[in-house]
PDBML (XML) file of the C-alpha atoms, coordinates in Angstrom:
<?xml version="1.0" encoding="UTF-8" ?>
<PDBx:datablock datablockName="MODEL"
   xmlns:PDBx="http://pdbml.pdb.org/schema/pdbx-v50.xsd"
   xmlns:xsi="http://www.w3.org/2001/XMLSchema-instance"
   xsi:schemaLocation="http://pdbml.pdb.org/schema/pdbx-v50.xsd pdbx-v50.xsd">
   <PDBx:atom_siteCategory>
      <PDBx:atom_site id="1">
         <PDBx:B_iso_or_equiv>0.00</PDBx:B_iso_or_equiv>
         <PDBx:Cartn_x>0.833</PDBx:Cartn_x>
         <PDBx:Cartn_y>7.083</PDBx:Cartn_y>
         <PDBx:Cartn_z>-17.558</PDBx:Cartn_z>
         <PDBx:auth_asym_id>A</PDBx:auth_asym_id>
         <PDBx:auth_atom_id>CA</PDBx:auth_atom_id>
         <PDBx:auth_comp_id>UNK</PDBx:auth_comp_id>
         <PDBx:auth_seq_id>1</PDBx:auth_seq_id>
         <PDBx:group_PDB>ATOM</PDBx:group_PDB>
         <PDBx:label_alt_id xsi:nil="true" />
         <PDBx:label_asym_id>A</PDBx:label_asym_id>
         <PDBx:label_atom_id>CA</PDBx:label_atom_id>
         <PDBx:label_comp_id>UNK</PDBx:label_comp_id>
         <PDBx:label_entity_id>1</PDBx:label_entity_id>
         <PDBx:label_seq_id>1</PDBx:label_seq_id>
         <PDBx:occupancy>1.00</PDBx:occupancy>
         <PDBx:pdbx_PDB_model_num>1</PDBx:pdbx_PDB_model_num>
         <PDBx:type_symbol>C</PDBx:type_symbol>
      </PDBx:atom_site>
      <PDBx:atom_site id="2">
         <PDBx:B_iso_or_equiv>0.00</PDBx:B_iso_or_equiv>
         <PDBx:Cartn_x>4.235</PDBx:Cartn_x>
         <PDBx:Cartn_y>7.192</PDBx:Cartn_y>
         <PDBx:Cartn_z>-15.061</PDBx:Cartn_z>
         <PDBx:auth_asym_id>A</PDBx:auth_asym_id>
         <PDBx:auth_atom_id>CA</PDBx:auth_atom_id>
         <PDBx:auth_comp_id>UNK</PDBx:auth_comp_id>
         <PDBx:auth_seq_id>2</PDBx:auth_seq_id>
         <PDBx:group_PDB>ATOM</PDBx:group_PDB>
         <PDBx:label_alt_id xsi:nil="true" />
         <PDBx:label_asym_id>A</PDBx:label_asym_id>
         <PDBx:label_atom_id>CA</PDBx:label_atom_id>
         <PDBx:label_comp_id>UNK</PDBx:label_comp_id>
         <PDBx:label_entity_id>1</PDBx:label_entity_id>
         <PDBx:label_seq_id>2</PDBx:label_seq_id>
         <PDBx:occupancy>1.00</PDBx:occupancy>
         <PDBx:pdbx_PDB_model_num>1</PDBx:pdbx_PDB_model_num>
         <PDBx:type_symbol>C</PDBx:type_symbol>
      </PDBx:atom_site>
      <PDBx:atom_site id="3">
         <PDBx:B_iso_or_equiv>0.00</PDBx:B_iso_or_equiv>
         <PDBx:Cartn_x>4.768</PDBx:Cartn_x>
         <PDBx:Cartn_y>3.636</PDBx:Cartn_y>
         <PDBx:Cartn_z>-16.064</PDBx:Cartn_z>
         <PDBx:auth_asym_id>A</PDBx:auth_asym_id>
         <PDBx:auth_atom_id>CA</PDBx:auth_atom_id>
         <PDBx:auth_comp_id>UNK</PDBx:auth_comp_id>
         <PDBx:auth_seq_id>3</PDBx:auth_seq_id>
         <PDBx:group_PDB>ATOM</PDBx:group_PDB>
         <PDBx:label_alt_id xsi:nil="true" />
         <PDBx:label_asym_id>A</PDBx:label_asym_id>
         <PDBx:label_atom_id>CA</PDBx:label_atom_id>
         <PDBx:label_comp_id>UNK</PDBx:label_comp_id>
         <PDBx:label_entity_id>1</PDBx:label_entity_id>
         <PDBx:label_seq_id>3</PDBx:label_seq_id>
         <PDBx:occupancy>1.00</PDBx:occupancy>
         <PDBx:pdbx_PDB_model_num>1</PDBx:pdbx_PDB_model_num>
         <PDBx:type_symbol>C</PDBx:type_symbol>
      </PDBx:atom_site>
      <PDBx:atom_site id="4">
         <PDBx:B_iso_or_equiv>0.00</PDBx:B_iso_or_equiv>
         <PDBx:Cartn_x>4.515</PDBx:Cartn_x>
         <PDBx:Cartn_y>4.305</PDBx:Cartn_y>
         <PDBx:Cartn_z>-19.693</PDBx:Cartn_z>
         <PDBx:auth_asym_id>A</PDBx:auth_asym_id>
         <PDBx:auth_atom_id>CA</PDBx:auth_atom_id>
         <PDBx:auth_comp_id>UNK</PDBx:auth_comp_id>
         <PDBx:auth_seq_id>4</PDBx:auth_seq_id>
         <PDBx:group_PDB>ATOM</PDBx:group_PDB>
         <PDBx:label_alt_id xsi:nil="true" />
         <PDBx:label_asym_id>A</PDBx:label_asym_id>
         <PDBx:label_atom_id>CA</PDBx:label_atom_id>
         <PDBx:label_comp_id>UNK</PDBx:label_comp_id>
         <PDBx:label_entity_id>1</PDBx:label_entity_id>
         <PDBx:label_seq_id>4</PDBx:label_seq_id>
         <PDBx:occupancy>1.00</PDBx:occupancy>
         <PDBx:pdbx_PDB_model_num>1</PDBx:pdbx_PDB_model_num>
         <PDBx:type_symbol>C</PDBx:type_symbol>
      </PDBx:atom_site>
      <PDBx:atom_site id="5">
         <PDBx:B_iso_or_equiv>0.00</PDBx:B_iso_or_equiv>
         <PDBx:Cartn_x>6.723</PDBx:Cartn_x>
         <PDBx:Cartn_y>7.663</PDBx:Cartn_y>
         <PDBx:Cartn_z>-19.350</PDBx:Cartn_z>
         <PDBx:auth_asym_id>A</PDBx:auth_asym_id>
         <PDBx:auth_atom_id>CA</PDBx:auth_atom_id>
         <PDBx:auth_comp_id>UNK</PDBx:auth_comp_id>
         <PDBx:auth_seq_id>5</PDBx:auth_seq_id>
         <PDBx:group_PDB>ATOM</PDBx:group_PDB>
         <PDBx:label_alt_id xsi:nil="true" />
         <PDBx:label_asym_id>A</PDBx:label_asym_id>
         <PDBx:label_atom_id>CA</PDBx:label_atom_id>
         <PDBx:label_comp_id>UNK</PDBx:label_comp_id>
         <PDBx:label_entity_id>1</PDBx:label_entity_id>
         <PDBx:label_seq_id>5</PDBx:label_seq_id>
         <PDBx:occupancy>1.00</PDBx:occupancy>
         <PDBx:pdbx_PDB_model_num>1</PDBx:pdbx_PDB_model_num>
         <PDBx:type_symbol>C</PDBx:type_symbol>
      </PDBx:atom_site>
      <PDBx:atom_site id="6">
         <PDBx:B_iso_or_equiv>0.00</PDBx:B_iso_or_equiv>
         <PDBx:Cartn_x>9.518</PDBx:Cartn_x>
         <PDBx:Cartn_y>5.722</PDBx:Cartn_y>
         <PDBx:Cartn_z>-17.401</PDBx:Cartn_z>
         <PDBx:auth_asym_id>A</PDBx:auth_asym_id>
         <PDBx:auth_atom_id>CA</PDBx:auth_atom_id>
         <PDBx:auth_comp_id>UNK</PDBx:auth_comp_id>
         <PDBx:auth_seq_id>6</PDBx:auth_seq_id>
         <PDBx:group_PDB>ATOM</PDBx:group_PDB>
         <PDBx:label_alt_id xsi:nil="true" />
         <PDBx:label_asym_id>A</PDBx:label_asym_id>
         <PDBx:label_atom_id>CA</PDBx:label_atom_id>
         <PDBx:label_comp_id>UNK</PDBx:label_comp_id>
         <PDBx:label_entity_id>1</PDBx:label_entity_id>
         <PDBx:label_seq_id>6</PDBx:label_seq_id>
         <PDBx:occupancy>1.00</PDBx:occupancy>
         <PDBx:pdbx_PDB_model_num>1</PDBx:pdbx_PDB_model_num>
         <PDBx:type_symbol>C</PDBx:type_symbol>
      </PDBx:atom_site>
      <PDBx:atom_site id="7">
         <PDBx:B_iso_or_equiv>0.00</PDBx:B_iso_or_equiv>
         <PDBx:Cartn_x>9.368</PDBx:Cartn_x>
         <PDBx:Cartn_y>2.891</PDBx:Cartn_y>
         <PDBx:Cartn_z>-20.200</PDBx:Cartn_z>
         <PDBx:auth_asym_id>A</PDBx:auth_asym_id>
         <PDBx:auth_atom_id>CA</PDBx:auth_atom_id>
         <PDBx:auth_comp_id>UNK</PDBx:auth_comp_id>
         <PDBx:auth_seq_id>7</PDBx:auth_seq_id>
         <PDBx:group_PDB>ATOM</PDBx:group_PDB>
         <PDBx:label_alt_id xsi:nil="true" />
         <PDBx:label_asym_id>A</PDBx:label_asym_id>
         <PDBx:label_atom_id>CA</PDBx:label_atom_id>
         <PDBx:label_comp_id>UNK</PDBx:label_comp_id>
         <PDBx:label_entity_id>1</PDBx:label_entity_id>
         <PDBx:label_seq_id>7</PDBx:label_seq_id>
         <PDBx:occupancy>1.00</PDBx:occupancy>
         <PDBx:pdbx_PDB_model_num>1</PDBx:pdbx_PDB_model_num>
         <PDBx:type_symbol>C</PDBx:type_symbol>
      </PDBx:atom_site>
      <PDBx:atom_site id="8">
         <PDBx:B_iso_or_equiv>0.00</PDBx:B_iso_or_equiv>
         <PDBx:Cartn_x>9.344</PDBx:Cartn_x>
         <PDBx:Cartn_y>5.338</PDBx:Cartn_y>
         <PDBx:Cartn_z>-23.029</PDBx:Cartn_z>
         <PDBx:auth_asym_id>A</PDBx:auth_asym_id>
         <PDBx:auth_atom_id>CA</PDBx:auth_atom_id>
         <PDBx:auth_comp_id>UNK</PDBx:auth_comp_id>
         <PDBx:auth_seq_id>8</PDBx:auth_seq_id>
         <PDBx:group_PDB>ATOM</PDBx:group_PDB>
         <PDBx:label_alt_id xsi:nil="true" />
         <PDBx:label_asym_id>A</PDBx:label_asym_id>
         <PDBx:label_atom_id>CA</PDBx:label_atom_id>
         <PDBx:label_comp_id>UNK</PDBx:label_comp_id>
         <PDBx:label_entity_id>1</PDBx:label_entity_id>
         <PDBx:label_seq_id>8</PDBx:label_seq_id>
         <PDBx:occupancy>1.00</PDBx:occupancy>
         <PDBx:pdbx_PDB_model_num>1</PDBx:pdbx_PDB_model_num>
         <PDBx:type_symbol>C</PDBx:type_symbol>
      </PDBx:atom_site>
      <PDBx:atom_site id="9">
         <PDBx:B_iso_or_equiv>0.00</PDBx:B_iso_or_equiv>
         <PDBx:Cartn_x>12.500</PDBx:Cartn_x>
         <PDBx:Cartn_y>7.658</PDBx:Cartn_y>
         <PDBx:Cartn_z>-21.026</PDBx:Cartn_z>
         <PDBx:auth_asym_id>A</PDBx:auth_asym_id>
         <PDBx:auth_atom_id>CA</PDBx:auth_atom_id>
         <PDBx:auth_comp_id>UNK</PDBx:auth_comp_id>
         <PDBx:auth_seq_id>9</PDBx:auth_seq_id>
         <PDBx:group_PDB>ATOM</PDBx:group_PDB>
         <PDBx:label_alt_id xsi:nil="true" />
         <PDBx:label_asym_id>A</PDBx:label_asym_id>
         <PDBx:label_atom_id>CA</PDBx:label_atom_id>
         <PDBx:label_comp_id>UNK</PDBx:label_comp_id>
         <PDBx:label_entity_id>1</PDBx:label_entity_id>
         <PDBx:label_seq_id>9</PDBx:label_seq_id>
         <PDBx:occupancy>1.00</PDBx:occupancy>
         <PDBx:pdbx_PDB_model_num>1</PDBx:pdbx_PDB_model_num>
         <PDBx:type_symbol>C</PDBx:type_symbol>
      </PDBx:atom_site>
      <PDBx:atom_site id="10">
         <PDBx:B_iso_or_equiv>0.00</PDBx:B_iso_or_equiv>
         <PDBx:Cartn_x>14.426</PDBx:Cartn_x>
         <PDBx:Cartn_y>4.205</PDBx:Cartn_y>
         <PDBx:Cartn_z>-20.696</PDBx:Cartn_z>
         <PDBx:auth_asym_id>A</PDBx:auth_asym_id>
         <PDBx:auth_atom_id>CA</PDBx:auth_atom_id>
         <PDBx:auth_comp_id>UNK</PDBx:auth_comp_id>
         <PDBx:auth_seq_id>10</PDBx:auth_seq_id>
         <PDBx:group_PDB>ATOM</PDBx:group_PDB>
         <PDBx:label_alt_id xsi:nil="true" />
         <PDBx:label_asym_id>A</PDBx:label_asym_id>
         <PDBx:label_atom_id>CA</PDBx:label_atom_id>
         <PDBx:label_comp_id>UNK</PDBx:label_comp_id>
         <PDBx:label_entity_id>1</PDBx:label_entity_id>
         <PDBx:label_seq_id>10</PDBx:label_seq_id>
         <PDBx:occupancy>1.00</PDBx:occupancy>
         <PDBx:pdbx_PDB_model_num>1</PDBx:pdbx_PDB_model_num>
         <PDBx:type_symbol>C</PDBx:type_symbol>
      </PDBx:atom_site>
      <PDBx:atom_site id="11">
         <PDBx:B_iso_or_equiv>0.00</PDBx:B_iso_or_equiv>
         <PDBx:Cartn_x>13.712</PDBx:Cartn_x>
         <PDBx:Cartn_y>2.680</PDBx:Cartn_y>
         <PDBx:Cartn_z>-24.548</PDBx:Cartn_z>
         <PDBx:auth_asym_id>A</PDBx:auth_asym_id>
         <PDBx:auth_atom_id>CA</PDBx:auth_atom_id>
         <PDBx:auth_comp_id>UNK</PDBx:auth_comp_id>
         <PDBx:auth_seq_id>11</PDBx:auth_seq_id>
         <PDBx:group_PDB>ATOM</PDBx:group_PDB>
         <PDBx:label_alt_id xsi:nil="true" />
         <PDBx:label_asym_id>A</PDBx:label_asym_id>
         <PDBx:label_atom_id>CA</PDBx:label_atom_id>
         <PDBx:label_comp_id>UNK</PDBx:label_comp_id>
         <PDBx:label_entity_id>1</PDBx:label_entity_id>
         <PDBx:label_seq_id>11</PDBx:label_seq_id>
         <PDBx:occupancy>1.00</PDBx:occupancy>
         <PDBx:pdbx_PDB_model_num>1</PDBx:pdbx_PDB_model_num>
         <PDBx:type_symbol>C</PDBx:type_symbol>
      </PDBx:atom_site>
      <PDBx:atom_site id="12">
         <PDBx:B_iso_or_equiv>0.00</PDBx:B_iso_or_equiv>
         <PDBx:Cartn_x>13.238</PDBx:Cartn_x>
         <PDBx:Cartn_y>6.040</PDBx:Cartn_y>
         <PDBx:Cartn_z>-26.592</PDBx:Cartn_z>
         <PDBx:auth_asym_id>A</PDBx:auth_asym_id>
         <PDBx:auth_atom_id>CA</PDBx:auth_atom_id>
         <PDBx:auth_comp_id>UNK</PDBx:auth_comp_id>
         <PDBx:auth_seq_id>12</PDBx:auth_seq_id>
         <PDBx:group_PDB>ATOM</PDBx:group_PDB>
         <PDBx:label_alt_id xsi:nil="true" />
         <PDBx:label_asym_id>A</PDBx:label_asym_id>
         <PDBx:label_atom_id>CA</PDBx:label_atom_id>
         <PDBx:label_comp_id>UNK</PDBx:label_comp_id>
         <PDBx:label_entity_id>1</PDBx:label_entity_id>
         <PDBx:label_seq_id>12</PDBx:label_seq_id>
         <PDBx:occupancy>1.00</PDBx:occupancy>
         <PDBx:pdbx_PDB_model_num>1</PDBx:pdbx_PDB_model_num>
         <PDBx:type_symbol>C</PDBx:type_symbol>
      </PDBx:atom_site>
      <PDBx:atom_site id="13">
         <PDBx:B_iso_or_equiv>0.00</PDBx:B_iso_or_equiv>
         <PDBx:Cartn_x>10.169</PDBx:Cartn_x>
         <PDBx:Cartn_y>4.223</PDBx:Cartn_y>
         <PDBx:Cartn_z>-27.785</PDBx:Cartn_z>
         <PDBx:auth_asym_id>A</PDBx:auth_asym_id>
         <PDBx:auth_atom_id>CA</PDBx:auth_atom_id>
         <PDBx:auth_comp_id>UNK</PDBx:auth_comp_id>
         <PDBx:auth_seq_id>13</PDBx:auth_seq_id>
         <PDBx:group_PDB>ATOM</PDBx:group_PDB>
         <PDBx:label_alt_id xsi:nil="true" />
         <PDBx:label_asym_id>A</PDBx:label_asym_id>
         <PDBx:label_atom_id>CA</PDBx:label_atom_id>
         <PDBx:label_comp_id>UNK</PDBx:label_comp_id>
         <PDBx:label_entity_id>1</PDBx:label_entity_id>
         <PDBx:label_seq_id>13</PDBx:label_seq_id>
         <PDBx:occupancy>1.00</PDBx:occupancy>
         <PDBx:pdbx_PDB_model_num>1</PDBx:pdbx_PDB_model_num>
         <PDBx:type_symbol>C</PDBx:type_symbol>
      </PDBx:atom_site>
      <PDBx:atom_site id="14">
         <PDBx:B_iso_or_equiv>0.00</PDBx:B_iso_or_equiv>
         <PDBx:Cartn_x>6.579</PDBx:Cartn_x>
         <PDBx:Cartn_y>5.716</PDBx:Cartn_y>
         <PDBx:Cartn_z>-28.041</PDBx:Cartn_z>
         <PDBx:auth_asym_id>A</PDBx:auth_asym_id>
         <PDBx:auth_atom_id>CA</PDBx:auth_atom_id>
         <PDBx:auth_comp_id>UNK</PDBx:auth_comp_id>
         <PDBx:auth_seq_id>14</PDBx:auth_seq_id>
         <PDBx:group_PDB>ATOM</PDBx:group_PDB>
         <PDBx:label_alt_id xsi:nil="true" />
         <PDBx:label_asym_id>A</PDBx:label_asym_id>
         <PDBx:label_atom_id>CA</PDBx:label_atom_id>
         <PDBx:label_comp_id>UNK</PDBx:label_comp_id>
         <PDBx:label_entity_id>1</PDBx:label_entity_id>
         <PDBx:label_seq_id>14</PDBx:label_seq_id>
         <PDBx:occupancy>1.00</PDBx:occupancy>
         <PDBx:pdbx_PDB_model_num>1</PDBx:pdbx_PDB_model_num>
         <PDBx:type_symbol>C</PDBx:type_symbol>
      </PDBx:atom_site>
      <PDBx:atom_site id="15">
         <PDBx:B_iso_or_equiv>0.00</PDBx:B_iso_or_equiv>
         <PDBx:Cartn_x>3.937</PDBx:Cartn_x>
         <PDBx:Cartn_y>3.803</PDBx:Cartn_y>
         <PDBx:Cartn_z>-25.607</PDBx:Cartn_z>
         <PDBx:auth_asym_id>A</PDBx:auth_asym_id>
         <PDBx:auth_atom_id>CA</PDBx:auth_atom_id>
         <PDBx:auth_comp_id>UNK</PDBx:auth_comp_id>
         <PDBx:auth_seq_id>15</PDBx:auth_seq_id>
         <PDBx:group_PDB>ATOM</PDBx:group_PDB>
         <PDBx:label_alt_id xsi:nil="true" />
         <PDBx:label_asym_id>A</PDBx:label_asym_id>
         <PDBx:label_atom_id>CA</PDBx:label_atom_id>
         <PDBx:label_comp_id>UNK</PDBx:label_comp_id>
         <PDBx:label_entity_id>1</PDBx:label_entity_id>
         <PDBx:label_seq_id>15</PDBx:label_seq_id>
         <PDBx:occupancy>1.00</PDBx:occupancy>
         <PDBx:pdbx_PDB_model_num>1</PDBx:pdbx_PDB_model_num>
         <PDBx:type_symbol>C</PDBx:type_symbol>
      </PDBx:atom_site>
      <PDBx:atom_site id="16">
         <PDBx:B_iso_or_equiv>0.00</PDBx:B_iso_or_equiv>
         <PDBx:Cartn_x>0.841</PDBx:Cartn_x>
         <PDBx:Cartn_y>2.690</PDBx:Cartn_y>
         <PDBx:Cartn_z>-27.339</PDBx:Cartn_z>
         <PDBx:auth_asym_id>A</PDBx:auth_asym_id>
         <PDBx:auth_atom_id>CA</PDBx:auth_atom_id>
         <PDBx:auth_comp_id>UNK</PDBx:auth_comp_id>
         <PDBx:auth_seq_id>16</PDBx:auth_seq_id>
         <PDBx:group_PDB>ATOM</PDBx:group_PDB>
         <PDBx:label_alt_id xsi:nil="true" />
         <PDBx:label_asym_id>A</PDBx:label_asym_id>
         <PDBx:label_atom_id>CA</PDBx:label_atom_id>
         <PDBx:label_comp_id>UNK</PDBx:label_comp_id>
         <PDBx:label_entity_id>1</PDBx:label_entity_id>
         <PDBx:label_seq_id>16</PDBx:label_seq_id>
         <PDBx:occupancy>1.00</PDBx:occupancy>
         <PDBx:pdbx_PDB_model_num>1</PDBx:pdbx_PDB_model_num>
         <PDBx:type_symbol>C</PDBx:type_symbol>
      </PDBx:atom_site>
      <PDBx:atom_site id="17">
         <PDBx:B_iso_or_equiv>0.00</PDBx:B_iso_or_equiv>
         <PDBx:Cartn_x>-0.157</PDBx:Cartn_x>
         <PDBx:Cartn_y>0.889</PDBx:Cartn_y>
         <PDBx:Cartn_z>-23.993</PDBx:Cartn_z>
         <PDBx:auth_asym_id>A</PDBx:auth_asym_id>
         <PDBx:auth_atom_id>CA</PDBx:auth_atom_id>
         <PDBx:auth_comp_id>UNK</PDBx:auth_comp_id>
         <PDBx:auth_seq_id>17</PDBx:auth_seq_id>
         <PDBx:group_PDB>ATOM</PDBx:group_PDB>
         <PDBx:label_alt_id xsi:nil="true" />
         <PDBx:label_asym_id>A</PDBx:label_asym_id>
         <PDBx:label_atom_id>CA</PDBx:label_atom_id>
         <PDBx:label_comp_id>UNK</PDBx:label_comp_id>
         <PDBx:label_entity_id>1</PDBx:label_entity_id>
         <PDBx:label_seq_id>17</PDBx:label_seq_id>
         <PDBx:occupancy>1.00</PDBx:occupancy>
         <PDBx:pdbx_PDB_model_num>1</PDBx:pdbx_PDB_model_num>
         <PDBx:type_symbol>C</PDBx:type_symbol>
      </PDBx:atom_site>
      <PDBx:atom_site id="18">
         <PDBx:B_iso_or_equiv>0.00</PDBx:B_iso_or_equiv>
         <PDBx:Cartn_x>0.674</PDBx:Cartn_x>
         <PDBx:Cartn_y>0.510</PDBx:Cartn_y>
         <PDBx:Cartn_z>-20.031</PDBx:Cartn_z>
         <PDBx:auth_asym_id>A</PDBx:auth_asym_id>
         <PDBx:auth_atom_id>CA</PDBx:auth_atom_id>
         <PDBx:auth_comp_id>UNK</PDBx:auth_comp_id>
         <PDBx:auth_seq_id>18</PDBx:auth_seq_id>
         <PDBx:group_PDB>ATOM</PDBx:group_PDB>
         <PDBx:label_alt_id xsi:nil="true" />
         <PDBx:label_asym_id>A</PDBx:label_asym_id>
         <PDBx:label_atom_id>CA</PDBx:label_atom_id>
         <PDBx:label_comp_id>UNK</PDBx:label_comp_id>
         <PDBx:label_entity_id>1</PDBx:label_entity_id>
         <PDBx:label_seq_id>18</PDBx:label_seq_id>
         <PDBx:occupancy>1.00</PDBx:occupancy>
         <PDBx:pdbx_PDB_model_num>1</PDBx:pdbx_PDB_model_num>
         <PDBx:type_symbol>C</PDBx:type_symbol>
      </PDBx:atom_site>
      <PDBx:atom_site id="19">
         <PDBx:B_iso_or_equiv>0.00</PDBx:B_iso_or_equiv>
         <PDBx:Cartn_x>0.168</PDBx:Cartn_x>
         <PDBx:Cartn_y>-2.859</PDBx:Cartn_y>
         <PDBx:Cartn_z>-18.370</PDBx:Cartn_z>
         <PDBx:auth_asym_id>A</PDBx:auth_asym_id>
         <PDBx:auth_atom_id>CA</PDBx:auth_atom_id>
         <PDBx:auth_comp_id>UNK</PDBx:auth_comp_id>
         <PDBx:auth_seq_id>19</PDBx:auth_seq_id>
         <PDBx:group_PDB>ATOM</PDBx:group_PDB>
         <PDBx:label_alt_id xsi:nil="true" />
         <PDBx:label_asym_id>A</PDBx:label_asym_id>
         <PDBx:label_atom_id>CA</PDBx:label_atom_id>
         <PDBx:label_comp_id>UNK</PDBx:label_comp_id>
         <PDBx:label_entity_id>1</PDBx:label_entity_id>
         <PDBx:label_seq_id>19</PDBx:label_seq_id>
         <PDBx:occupancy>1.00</PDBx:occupancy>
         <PDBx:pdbx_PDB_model_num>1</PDBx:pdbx_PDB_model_num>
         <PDBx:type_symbol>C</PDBx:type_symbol>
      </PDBx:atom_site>
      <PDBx:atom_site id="20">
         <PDBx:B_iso_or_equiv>0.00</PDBx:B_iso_or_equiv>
         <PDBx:Cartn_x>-0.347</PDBx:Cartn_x>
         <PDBx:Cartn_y>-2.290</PDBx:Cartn_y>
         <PDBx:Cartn_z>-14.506</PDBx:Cartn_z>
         <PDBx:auth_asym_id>A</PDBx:auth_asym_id>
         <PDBx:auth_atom_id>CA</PDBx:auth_atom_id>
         <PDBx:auth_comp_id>UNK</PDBx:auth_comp_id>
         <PDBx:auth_seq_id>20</PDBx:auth_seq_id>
         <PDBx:group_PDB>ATOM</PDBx:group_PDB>
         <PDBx:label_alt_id xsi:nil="true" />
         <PDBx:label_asym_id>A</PDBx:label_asym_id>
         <PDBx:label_atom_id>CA</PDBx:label_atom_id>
         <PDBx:label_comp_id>UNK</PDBx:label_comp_id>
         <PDBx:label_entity_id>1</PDBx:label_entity_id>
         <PDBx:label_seq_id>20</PDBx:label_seq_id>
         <PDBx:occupancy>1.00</PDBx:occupancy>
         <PDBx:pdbx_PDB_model_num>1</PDBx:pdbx_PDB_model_num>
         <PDBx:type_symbol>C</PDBx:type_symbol>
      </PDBx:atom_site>
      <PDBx:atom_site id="21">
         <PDBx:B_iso_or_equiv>0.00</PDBx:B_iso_or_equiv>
         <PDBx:Cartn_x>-1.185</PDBx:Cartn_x>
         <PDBx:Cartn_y>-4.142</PDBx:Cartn_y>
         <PDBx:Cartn_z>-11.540</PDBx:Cartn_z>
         <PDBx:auth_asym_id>A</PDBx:auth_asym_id>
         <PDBx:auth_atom_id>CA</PDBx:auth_atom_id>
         <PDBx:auth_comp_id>UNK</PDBx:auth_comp_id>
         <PDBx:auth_seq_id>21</PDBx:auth_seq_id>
         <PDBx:group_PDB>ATOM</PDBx:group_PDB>
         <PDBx:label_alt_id xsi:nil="true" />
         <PDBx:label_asym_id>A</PDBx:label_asym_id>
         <PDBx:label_atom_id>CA</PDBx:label_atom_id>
         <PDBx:label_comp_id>UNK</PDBx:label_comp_id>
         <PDBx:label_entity_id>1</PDBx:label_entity_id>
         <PDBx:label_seq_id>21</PDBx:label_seq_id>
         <PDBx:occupancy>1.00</PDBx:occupancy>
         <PDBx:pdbx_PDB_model_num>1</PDBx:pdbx_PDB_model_num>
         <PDBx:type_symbol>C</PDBx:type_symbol>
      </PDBx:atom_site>
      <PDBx:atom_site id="22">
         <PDBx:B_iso_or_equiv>0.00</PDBx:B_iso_or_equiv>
         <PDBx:Cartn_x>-4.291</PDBx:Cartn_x>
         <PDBx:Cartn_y>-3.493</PDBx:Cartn_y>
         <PDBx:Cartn_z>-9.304</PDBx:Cartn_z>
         <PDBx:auth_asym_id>A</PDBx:auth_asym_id>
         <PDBx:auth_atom_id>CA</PDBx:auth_atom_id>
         <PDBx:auth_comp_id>UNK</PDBx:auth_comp_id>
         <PDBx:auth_seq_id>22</PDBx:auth_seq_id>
         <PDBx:group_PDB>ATOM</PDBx:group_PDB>
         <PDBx:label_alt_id xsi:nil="true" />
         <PDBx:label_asym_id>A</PDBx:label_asym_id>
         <PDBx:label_atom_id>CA</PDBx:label_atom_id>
         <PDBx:label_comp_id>UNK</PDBx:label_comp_id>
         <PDBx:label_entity_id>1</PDBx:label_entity_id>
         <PDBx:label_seq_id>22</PDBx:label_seq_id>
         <PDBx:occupancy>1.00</PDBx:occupancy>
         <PDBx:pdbx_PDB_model_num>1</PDBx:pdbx_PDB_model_num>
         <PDBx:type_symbol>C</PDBx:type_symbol>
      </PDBx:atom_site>
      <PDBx:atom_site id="23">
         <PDBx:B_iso_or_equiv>0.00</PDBx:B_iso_or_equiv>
         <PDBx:Cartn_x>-4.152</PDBx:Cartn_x>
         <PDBx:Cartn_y>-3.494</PDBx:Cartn_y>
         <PDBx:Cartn_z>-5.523</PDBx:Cartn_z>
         <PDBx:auth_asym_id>A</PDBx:auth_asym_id>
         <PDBx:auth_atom_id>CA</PDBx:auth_atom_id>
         <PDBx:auth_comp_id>UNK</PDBx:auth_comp_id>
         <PDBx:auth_seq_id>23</PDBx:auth_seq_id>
         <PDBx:group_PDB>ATOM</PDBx:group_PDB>
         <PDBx:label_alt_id xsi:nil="true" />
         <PDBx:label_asym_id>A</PDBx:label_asym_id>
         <PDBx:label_atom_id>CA</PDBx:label_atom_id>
         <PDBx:label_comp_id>UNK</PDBx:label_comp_id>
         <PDBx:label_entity_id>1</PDBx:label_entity_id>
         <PDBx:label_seq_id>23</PDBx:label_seq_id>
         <PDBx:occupancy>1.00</PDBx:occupancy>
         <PDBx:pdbx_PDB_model_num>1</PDBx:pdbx_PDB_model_num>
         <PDBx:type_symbol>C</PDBx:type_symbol>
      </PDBx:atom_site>
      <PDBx:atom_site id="24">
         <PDBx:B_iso_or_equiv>0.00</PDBx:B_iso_or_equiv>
         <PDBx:Cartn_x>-6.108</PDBx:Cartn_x>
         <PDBx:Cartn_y>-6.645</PDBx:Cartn_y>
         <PDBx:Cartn_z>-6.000</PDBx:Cartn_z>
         <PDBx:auth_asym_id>A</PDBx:auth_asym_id>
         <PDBx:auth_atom_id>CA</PDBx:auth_atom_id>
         <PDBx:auth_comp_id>UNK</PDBx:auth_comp_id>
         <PDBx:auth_seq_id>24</PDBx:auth_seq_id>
         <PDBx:group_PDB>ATOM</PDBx:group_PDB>
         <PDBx:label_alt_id xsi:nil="true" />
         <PDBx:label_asym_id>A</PDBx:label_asym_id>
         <PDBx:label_atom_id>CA</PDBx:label_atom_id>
         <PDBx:label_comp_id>UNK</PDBx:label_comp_id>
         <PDBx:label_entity_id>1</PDBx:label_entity_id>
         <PDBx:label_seq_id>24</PDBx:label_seq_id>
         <PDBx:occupancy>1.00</PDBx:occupancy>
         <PDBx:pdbx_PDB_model_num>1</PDBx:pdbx_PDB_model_num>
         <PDBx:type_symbol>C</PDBx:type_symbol>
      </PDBx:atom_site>
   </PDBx:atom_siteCategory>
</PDBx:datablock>
């Protein structure tokens, strides 16, 4: 959800999805 907030704040674009990487 942060990721996708920061990405939408940057763009101005609604986030359908967030990609994010696991501690593995």
């Amino acid at each position: 959800a942060a990721k996708a907030a920061l990405i939408a704040l940057l763009k101005k674009e609604e986030q359908t999805q967030s990609s994010i990487t696991l501690p593995s």
